[in-house]
Protein backbone atom coordinates (compact mmCIF):
# COMPACT_ATOMS: atom_id res chain seq x y z
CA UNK A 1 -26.24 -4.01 -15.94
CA UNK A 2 -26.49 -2.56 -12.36
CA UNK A 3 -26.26 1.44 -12.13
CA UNK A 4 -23.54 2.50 -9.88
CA UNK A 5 -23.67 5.01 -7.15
CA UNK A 6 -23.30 8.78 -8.13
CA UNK A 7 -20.23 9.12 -5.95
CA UNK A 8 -18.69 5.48 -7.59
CA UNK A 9 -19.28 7.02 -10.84
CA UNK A 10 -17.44 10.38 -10.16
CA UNK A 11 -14.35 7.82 -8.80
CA UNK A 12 -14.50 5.92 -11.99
CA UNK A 13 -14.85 9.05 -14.60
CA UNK A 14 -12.20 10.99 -12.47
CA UNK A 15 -9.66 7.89 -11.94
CA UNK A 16 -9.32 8.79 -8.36
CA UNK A 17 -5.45 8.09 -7.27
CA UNK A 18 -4.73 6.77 -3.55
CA UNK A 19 -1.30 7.49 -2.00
CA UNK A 20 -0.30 5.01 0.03
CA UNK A 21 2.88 3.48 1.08
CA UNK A 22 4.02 -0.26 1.46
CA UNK A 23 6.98 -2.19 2.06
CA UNK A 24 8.12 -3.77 -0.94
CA UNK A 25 9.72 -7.34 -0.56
CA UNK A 26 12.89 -8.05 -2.63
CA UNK A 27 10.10 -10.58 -4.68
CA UNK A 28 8.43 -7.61 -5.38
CA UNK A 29 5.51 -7.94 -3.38
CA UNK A 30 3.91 -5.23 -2.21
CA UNK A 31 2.40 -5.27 1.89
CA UNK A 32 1.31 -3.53 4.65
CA UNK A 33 -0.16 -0.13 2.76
CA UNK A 34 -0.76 2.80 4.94
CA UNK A 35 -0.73 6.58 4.86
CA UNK A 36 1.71 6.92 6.60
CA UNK A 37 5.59 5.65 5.31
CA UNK A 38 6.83 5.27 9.17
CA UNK A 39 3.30 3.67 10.38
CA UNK A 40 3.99 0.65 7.03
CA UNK A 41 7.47 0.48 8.39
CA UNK A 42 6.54 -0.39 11.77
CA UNK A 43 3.44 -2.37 10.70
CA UNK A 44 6.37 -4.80 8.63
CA UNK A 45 8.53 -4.76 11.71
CA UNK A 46 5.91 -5.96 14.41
CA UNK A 47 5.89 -9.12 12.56
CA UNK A 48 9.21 -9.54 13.01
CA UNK A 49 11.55 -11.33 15.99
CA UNK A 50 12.16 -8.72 18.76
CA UNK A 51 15.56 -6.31 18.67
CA UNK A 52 15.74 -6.80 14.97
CA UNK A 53 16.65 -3.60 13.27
CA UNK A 54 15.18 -1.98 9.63
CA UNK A 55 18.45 -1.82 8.56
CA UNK A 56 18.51 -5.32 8.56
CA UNK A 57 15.72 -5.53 6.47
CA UNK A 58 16.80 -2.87 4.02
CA UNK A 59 20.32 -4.77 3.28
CA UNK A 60 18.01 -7.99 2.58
CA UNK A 61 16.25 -5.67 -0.39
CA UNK A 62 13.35 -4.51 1.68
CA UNK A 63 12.35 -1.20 1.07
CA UNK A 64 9.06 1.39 2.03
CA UNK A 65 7.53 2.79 -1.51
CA UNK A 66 5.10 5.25 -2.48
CA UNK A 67 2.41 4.07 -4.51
CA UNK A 68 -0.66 5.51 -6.08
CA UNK A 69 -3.24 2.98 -6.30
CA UNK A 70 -5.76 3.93 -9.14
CA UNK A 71 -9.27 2.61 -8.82
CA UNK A 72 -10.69 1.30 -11.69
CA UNK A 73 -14.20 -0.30 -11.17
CA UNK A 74 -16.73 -0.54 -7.96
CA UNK A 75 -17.41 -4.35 -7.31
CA UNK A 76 -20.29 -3.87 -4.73
């Protein structure tokens, strides 16, 4: 078994959370995380036909979310 980095192994032991935000599909798919709940917003919205609206959007079951993403094991 590989030894993992000091600082991987303080993330592991301490179950470091990560805030993020994403637009949630009405499938229930999770995209475009960011910091920021305005900067996923936009990111969603700049793939989408021009003078389209969020509103739109959010009466089709789209909606921006906070989640805490937890991490749970270093790959590399």
């Amino acid at each position: 078994m590989q030894a993992l980095p000091a600082v991987a192994e303080q993330g592991i032991a301490g179950l470091q959370m990560a805030k993020r935000y994403a637009v949630k599909s009405p499938k229930g798919d999770f995209r475009f995380f960011a910091t920021d709940p305005e900067e996923s917003k936009g990111r969603f919205m700049d793939t989408k036909p021009f003078g389209e609206e969020w509103r739109l959007y959010r009466s089709f079951g789209y909606a921006v979310v906070q989640v805490d993403i937890r991490v749970t094991s270093v790959l590399d």
